[in-house]
C-alpha atoms as a PDB file:
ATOM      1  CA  UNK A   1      85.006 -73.013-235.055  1.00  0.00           C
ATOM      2  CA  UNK A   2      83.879 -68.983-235.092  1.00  0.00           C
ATOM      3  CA  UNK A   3      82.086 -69.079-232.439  1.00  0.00           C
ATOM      4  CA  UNK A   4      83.278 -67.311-229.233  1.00  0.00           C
ATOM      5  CA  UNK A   5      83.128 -68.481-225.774  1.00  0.00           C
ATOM      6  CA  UNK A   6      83.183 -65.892-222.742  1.00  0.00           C
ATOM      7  CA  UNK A   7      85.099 -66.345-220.013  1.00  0.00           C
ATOM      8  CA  UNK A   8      84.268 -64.639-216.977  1.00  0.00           C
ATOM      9  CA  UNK A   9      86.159 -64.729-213.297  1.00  0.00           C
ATOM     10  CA  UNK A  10      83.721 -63.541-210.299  1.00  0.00           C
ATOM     11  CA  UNK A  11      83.347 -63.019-206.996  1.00  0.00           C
ATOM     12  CA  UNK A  12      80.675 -60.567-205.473  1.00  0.00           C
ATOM     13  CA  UNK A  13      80.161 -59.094-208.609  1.00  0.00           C
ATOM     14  CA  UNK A  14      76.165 -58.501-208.631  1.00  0.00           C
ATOM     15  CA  UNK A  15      76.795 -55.133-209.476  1.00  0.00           C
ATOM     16  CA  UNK A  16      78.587 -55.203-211.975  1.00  0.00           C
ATOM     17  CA  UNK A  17      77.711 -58.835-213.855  1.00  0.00           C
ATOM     18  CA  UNK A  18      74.462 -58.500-215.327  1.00  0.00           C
ATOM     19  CA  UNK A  19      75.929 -55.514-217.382  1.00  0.00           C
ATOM     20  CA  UNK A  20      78.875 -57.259-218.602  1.00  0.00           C
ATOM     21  CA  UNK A  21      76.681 -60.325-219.059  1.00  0.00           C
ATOM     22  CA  UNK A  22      74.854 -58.485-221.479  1.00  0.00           C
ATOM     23  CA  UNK A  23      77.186 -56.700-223.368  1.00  0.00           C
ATOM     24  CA  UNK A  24      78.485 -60.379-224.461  1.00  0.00           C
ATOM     25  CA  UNK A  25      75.026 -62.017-225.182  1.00  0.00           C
ATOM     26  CA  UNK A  26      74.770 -61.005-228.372  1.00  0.00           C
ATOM     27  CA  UNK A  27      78.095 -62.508-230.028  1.00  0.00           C
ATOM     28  CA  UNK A  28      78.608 -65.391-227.487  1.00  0.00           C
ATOM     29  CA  UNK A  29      77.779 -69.033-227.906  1.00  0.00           C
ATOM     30  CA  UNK A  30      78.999 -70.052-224.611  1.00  0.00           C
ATOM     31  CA  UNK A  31      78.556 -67.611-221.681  1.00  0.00           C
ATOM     32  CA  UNK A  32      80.781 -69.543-218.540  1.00  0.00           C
ATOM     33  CA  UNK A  33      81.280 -67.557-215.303  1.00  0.00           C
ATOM     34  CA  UNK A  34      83.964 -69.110-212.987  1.00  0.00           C
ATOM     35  CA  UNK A  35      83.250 -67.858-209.269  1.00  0.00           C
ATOM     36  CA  UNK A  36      85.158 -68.154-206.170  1.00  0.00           C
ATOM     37  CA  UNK A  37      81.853 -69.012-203.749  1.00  0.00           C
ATOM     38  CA  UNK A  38      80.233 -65.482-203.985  1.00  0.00           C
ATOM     39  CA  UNK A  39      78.040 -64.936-200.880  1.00  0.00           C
ATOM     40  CA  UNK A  40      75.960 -62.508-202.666  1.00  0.00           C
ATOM     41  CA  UNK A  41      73.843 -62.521-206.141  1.00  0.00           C
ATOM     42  CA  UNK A  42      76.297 -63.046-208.411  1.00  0.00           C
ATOM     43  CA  UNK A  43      75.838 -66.561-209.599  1.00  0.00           C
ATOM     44  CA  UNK A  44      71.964 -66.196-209.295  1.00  0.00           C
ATOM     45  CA  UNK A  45      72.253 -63.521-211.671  1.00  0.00           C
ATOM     46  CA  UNK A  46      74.180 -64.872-214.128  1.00  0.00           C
ATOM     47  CA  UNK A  47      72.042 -68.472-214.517  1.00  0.00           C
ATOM     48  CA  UNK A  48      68.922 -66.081-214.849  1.00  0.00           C
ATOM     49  CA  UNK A  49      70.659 -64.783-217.903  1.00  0.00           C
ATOM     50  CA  UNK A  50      71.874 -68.020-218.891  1.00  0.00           C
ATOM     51  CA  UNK A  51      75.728 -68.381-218.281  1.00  0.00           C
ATOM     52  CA  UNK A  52      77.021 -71.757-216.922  1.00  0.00           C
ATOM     53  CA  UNK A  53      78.468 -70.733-213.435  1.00  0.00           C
ATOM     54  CA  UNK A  54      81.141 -72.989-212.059  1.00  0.00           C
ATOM     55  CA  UNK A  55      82.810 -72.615-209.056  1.00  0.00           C
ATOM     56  CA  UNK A  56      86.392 -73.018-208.209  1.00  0.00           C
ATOM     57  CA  UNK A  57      88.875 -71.831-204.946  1.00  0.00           C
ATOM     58  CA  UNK A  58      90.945 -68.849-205.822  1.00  0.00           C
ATOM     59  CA  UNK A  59      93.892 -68.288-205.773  1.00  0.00           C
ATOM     60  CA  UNK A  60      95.295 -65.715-208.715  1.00  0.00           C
ATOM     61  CA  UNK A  61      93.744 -64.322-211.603  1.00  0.00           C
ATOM     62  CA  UNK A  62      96.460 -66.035-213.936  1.00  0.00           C
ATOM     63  CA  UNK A  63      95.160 -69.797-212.238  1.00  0.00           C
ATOM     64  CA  UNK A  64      91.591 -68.988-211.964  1.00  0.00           C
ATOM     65  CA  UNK A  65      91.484 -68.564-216.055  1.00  0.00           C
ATOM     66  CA  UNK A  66      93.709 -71.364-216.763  1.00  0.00           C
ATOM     67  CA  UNK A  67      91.760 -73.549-214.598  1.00  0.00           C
ATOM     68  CA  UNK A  68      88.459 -72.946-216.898  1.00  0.00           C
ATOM     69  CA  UNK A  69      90.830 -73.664-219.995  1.00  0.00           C
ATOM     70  CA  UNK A  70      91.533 -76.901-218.320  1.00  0.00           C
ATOM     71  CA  UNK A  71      88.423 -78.058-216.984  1.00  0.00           C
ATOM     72  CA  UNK A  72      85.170 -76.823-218.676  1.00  0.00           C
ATOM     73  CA  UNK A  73      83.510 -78.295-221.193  1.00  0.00           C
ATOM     74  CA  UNK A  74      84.474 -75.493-223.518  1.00  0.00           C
ATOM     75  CA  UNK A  75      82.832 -76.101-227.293  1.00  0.00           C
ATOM     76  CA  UNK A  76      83.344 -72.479-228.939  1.00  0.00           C
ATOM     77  CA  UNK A  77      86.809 -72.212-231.608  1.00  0.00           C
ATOM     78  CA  UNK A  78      87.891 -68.652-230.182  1.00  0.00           C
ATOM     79  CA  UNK A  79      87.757 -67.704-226.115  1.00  0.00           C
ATOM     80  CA  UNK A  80      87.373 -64.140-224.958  1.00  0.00           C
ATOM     81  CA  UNK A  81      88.335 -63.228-221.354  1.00  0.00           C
ATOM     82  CA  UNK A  82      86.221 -60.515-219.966  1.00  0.00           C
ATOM     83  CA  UNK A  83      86.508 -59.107-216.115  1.00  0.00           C
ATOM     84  CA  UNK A  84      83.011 -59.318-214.631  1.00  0.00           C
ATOM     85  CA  UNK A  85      83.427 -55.221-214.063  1.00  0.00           C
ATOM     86  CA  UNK A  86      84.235 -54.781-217.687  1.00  0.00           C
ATOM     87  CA  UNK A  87      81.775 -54.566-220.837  1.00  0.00           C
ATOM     88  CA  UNK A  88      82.299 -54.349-224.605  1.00  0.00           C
ATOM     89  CA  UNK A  89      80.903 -52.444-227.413  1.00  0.00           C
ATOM     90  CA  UNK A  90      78.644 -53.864-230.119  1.00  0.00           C
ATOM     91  CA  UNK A  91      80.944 -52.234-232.688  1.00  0.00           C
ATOM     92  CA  UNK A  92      83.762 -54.070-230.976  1.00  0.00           C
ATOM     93  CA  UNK A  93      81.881 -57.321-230.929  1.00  0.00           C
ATOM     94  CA  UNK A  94      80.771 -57.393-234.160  1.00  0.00           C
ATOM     95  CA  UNK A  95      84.550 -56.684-235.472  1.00  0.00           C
ATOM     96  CA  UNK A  96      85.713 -59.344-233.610  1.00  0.00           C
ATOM     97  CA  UNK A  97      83.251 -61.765-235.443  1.00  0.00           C
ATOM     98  CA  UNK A  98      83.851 -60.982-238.816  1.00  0.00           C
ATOM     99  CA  UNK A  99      87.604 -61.012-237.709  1.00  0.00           C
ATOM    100  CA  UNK A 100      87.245 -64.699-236.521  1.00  0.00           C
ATOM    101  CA  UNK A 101      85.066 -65.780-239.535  1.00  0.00           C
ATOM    102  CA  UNK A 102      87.702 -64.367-242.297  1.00  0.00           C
ATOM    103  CA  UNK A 103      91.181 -64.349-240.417  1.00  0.00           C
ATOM    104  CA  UNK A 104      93.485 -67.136-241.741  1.00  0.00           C
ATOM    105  CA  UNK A 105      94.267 -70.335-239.942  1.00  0.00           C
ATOM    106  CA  UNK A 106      97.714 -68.939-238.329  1.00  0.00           C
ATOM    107  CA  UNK A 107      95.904 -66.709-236.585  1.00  0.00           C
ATOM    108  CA  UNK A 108      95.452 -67.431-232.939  1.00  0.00           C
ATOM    109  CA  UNK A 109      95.111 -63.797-230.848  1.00  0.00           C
ATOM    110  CA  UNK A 110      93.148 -61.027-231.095  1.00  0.00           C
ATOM    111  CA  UNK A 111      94.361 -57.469-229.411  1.00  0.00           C
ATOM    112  CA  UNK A 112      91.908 -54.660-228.488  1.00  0.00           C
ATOM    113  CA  UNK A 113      92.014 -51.635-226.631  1.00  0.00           C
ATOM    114  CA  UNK A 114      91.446 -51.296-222.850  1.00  0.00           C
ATOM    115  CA  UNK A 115      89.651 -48.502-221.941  1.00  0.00           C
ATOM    116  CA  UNK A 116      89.574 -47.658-218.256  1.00  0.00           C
ATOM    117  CA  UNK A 117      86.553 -45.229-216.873  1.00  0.00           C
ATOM    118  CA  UNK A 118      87.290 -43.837-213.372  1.00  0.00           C
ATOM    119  CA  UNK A 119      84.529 -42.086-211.315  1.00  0.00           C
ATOM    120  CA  UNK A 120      82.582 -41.729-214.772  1.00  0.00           C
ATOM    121  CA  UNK A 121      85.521 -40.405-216.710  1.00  0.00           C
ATOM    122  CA  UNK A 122      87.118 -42.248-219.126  1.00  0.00           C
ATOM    123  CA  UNK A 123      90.821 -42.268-218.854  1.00  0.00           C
ATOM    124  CA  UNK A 124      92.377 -40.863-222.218  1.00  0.00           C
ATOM    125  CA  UNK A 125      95.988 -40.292-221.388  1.00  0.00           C
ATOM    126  CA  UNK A 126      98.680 -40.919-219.162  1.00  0.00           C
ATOM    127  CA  UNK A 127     100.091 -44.216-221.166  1.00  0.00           C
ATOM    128  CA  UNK A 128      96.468 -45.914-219.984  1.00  0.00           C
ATOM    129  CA  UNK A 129      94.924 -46.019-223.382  1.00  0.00           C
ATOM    130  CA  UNK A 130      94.552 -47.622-225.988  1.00  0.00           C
ATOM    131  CA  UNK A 131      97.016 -49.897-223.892  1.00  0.00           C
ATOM    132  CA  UNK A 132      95.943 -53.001-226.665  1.00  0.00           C
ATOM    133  CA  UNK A 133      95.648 -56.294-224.894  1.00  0.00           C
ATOM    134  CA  UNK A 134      95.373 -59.949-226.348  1.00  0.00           C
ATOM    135  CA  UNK A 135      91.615 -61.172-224.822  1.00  0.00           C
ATOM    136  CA  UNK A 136      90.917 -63.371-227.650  1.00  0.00           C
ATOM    137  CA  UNK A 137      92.708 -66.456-228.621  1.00  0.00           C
ATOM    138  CA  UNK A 138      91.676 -69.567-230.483  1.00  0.00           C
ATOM    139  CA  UNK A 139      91.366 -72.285-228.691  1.00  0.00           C
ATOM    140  CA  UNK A 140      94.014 -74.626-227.544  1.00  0.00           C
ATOM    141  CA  UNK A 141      96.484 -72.042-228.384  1.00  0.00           C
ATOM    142  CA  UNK A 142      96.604 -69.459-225.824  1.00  0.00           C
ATOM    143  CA  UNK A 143      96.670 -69.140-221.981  1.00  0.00           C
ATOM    144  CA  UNK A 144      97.590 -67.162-219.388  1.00  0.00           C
ATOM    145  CA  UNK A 145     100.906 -66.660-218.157  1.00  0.00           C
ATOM    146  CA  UNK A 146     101.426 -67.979-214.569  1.00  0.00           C
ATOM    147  CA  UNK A 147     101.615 -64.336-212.889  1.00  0.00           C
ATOM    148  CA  UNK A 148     100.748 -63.266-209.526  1.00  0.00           C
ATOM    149  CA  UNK A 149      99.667 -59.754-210.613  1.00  0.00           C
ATOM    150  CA  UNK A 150      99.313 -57.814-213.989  1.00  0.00           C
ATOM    151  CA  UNK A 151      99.048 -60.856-215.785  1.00  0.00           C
ATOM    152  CA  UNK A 152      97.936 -61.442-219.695  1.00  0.00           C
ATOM    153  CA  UNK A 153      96.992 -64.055-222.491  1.00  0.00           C
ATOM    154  CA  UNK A 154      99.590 -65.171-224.745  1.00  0.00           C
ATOM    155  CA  UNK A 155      99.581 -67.261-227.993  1.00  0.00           C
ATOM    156  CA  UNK A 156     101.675 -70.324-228.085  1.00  0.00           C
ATOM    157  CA  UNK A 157     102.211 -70.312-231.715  1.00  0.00           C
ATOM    158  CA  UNK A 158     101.132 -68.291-234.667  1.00  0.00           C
ATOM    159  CA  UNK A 159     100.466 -64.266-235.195  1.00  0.00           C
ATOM    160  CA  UNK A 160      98.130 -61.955-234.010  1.00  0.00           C
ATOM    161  CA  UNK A 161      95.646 -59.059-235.310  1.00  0.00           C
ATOM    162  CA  UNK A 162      94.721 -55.602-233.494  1.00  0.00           C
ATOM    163  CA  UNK A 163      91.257 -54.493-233.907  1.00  0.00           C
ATOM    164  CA  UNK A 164      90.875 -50.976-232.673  1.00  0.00           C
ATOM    165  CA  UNK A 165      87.572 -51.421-230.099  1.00  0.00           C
ATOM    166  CA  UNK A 166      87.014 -50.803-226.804  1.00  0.00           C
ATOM    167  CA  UNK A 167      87.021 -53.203-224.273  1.00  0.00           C
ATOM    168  CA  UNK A 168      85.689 -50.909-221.247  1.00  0.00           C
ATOM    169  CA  UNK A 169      86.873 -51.287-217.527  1.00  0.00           C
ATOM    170  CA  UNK A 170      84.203 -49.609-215.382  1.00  0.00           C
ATOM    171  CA  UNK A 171      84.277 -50.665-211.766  1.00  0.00           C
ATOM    172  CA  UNK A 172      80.688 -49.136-209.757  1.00  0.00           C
ATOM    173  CA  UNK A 173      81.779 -49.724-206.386  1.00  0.00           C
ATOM    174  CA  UNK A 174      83.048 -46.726-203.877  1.00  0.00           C
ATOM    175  CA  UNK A 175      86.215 -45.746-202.980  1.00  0.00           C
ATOM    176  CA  UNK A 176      86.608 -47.394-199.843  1.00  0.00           C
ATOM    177  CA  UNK A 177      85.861 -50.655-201.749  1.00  0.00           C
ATOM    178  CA  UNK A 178      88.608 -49.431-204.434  1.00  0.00           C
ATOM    179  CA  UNK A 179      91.187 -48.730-201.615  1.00  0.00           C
ATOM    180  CA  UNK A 180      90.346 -52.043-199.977  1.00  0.00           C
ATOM    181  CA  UNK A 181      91.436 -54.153-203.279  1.00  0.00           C
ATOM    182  CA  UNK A 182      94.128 -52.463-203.880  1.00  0.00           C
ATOM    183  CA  UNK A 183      95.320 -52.622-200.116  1.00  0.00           C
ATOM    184  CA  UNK A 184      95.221 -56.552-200.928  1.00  0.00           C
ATOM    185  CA  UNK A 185      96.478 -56.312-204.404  1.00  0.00           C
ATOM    186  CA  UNK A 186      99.885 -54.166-203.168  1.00  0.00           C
ATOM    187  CA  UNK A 187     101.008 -57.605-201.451  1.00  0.00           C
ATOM    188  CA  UNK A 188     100.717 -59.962-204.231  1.00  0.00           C
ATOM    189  CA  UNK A 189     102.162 -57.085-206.735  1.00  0.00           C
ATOM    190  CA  UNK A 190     105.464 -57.183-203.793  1.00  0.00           C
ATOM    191  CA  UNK A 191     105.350 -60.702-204.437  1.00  0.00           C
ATOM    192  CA  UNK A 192     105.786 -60.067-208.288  1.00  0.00           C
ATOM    193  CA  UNK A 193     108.222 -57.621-208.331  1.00  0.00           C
ATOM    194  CA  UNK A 194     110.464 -59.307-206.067  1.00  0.00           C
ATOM    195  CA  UNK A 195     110.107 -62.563-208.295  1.00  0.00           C
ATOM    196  CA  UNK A 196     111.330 -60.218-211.236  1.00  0.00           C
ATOM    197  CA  UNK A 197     113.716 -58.316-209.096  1.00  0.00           C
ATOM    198  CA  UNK A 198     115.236 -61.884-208.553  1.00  0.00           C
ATOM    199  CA  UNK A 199     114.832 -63.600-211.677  1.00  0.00           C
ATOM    200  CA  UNK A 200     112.938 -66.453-210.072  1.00  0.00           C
ATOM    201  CA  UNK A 201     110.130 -66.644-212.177  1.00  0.00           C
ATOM    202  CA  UNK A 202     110.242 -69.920-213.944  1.00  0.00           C
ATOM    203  CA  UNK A 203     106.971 -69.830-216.167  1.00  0.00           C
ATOM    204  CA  UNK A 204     108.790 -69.960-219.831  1.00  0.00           C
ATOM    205  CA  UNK A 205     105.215 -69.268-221.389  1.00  0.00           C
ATOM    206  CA  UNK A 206     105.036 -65.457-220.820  1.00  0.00           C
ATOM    207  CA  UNK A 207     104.756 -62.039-222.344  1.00  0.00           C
ATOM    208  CA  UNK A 208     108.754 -61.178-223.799  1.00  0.00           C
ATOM    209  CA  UNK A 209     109.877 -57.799-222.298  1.00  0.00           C
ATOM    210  CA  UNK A 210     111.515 -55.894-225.163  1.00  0.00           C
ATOM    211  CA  UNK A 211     111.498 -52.226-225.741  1.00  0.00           C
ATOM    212  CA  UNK A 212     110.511 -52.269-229.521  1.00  0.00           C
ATOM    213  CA  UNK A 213     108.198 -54.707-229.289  1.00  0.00           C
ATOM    214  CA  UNK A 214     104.198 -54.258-228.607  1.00  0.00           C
ATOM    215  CA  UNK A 215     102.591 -52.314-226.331  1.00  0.00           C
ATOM    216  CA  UNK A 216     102.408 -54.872-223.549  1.00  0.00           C
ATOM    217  CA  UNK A 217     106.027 -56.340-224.398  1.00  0.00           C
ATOM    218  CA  UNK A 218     107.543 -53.090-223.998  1.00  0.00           C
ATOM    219  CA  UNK A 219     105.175 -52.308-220.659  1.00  0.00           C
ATOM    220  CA  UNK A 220     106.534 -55.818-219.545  1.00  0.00           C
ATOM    221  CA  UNK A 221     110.336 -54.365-220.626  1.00  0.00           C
ATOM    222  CA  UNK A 222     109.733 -51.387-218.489  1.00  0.00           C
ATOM    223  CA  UNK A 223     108.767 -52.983-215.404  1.00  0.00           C
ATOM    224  CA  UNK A 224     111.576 -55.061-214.859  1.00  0.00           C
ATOM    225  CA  UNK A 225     113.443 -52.439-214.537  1.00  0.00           C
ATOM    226  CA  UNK A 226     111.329 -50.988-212.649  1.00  0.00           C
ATOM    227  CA  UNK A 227     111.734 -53.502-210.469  1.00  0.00           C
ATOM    228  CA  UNK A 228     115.109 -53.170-210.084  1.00  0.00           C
ATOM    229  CA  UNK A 229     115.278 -49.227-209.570  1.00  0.00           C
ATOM    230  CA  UNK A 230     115.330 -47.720-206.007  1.00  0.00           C
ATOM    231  CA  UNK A 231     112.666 -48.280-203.423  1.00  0.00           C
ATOM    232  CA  UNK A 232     110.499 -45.193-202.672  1.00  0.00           C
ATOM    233  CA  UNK A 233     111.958 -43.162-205.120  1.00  0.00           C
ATOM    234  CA  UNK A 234     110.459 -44.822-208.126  1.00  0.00           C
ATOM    235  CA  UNK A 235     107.052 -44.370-207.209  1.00  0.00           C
ATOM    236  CA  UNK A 236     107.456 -40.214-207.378  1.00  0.00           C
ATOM    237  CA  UNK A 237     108.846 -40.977-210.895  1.00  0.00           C
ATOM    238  CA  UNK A 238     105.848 -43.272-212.339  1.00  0.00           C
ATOM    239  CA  UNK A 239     103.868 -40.413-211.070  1.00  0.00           C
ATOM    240  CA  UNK A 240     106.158 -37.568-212.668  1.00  0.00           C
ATOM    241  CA  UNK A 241     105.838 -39.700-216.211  1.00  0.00           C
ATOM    242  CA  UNK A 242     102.079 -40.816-216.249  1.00  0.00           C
ATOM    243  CA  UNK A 243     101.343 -36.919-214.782  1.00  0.00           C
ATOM    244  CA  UNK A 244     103.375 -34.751-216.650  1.00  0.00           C
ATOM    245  CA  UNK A 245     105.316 -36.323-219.579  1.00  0.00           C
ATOM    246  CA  UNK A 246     102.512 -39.022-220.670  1.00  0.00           C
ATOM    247  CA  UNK A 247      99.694 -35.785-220.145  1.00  0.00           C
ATOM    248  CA  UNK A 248      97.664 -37.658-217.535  1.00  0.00           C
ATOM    249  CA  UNK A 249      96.757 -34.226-216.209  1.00  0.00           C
ATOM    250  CA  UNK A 250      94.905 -33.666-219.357  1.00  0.00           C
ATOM    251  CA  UNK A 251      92.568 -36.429-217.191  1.00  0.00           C
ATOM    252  CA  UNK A 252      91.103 -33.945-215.076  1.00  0.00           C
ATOM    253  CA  UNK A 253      89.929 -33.657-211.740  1.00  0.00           C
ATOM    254  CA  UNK A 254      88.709 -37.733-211.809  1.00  0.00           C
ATOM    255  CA  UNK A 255      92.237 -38.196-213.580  1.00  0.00           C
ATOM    256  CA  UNK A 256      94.189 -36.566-210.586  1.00  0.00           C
ATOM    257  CA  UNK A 257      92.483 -38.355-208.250  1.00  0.00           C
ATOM    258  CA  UNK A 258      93.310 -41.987-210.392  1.00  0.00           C
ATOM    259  CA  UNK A 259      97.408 -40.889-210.757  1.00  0.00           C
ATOM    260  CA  UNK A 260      97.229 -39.640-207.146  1.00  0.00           C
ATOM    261  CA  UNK A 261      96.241 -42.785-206.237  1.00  0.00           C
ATOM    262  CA  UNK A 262      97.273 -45.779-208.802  1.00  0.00           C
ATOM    263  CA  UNK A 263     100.628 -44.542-209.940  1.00  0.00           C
ATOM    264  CA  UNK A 264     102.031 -42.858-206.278  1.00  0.00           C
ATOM    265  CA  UNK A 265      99.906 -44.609-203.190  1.00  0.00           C
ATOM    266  CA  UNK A 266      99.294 -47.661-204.433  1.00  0.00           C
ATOM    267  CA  UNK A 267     102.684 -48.090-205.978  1.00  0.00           C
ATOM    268  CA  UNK A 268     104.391 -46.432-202.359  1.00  0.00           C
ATOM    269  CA  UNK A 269     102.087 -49.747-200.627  1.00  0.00           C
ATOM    270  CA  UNK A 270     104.107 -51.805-202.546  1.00  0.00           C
ATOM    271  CA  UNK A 271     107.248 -50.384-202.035  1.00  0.00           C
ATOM    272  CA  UNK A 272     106.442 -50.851-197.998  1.00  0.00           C
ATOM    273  CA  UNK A 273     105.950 -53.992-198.098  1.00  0.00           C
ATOM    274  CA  UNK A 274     108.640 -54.877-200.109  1.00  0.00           C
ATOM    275  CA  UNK A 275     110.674 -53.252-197.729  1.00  0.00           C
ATOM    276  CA  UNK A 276     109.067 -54.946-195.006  1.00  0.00           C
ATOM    277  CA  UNK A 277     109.568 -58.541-196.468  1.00  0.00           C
ATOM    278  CA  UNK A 278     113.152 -57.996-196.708  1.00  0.00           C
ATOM    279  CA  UNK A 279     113.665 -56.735-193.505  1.00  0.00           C
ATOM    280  CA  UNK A 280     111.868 -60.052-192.189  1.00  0.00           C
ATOM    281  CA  UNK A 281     114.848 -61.543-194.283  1.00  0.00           C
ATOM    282  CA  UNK A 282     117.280 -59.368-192.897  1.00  0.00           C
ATOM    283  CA  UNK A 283     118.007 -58.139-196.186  1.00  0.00           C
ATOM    284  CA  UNK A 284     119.238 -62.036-197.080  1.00  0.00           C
ATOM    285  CA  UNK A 285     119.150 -62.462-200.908  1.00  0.00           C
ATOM    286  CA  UNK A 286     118.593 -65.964-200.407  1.00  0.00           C
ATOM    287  CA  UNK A 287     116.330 -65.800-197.555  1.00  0.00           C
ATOM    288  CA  UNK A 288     113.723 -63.569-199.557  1.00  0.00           C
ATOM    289  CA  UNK A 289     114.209 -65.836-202.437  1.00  0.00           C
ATOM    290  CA  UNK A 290     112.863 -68.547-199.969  1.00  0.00           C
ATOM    291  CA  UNK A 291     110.239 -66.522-198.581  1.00  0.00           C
ATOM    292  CA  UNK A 292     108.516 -65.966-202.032  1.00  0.00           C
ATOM    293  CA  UNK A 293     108.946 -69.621-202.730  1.00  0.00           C
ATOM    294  CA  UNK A 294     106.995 -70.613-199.651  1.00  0.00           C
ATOM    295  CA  UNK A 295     104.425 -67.796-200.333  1.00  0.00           C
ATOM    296  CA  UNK A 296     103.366 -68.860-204.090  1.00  0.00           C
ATOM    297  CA  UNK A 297     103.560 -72.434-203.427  1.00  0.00           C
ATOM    298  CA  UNK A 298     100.772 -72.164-200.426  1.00  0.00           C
END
C-alpha cells in the first residue's frame, strides 16, 4: 500500500512526455498514461518507456482523471496526478515516499508546490507560487471535482500533509501553440464562471471556498466573487493585483509577458464570451442557465 501510481492525461504530448515520464520512473510502480487518440508519438513513446497507455474520448480534465480512477486496473495504495508537460524533482519524489511509508492511516492527501516556468523563467511571484496543490491521494479516497476548468483533487475523508517540493509546470511548445489553448480554454473557463456566477454547480464533492482556509480554498473563495464582479473591468484589476500588489513585476521581462497575457488577455477572452453568451440569451437569467445546461451535458 506505499507504492505510488502515476497518472498521466495526454494528447500530442511527444514533446513533452518522455521528460515527465522520466522524472516519475524512479518512485512509480505503476506508470498509466490516459490519451485522447494522439495522432502523433505520444503513446509510442510512452510504451517504449514502459507506461500502460489507455485511451479514452475527452471531454474535461476533471472526467478524463476520474475516468482512470474508475476504470484501470489501478494496484498502487497512493495515486499521483501529473500533467504530461509537468516533471518532478527527485528531492520531491523521494519526500513523498518516505511521507507515504510513515504517515498515519488518516492520512489520505498530499499537497506540494506548483511551480510554473514560462519561456525558461520560473515564475516566483505574483500569487503563482508555491500555490500548494493536493496531487497525491490514497486510493479510494480522493477524486477530482467535476469542474469544467481550474479543477483539483480532493479527499473525501481524513487530513492532509504539505511537503514543500516542486512539482514543475514547463510547457516547450511556442507561443502561437500557447495562444491557441488558451483561445479554447477561455470558452470552457465562460462556461465555469457563469456556472458559479449562477450557483448551478451541483457537484457537492468540491474544493470549499473560504477566505481563511488553504491556499486553494481561499483561491476558490476569491473567484466566486470574481465571478460575480463587473465584466471587463475585473480583468484590469487581476492584472493590477498579480502586477503590482502580489510583485509579479519582480518576474521580469518573461514575467510581463505571462501577466500581460494570463491575468489581462486571456481573462478579457473570457469576459467576451461571456458577454457574448448572454447576449445570445438576451440577457435571460434563465435562458443562460439553460444554455450552460445544454452545453455540459453534450
Amino acid at each position: 500500500m506505499d507504492s505510488i501510481a502515476f497518472i498521466i492525461l495526454t494528447y500530442n504530448e511527444e514533446r513533452h512526455i518522455a521528460r515527465c515520464l522520466q522524472s516519475l520512473m524512479p518512485f512509480g510502480h505503476e506508470l498509466l498514461v490516459i490519451d485522447s487518440f494522439s495522432t502523433d508519438d505520444t503513446c509510442r513513446i510512452a510504451e517504449k518507456l514502459g507506461a500502460k497507455v489507455y485511451q479514452h474520448p475527452f471531454k474535461n480534465q476533471a472526467q478524463q482523471f476520474n475516468w482512470a480512477l474508475e476504470n484501470c486496473p489501478i494496484e498502487s495504495g497512493w495515486i499521483w496526478r501529473v500533467d504530461a508537460d509537468e516533471y518532478i524533482s527527485a528531492d520531491l519524489g523521494e519526500r513523498v515516499m518516505n511521507t507515504i511509508q510513515t504517515c498515519g492511516a488518516n492520512i489520505n492527501g498530499i499537497y506540494v508546490n506548483k511551480r510554473i516556468v514560462f519561456m525558461g523563467r520560473p515564475l516566483m511571484h505574483g500569487g503563482w507560487y508555491p500555490a500548494p496543490q493536493i496531487k497525491v491521494i490514497r486510493k479510494g479516497f480522493g477524486a477530482s471535482e467535476k469542474k469544467w476548468m481550474d479543477e483539483h483533487l480532493i479527499v473525501f475523508s481524513g487530513d492532509t500533509v504539505y511537503i514543500d517540493g516542486d512539482q514543475t509546470d514547463e510547457n516547450l511548445n511556442d507561443m502561437a501553440w500557447w495562444s491557441h489553448k488558451h483561445v479554447n480554454y477561455a470558452y470552457r473557463e465562460a462556461i465555469n464562471m457563469l456556472m458559479m456566477a449562477y450557483g448551478i454547480d451541483t457537484d457537492t464533492d468540491t474544493v470549499k471556498p473560504d477566505l481563511w482556509g488553504n491556499g486553494v480554498e481561499r483561491k476558490r473563495w476569491f473567484k466566486i466573487k470574481y465571478a460575480r464582479a463587473p465584466l471587463f473591468l475585473r480583468p484590469f484589476a487581476i492584472f493590477f493585483i498579480r502586477y503590482v500588489l502580489k510583485g509579479g513585476f519582480l518576474d521580469g521581462r518573461q514575467g510581463f509577458i505571462w501577466y500581460i497575457l494570463q491575468s489581462f488577455w486571456y481573462r478579457m477572452l473570457v469576459d467576451v464570451y461571456i458577454w457574448e453568451i448572454k447576449r445570445a440569451c438576451r440577457w435571460k437569467k434563465e435562458a443562460v442557465k439553460e444554455y450552460i445546461r445544454r452545453y455540459v451535458s453534450e
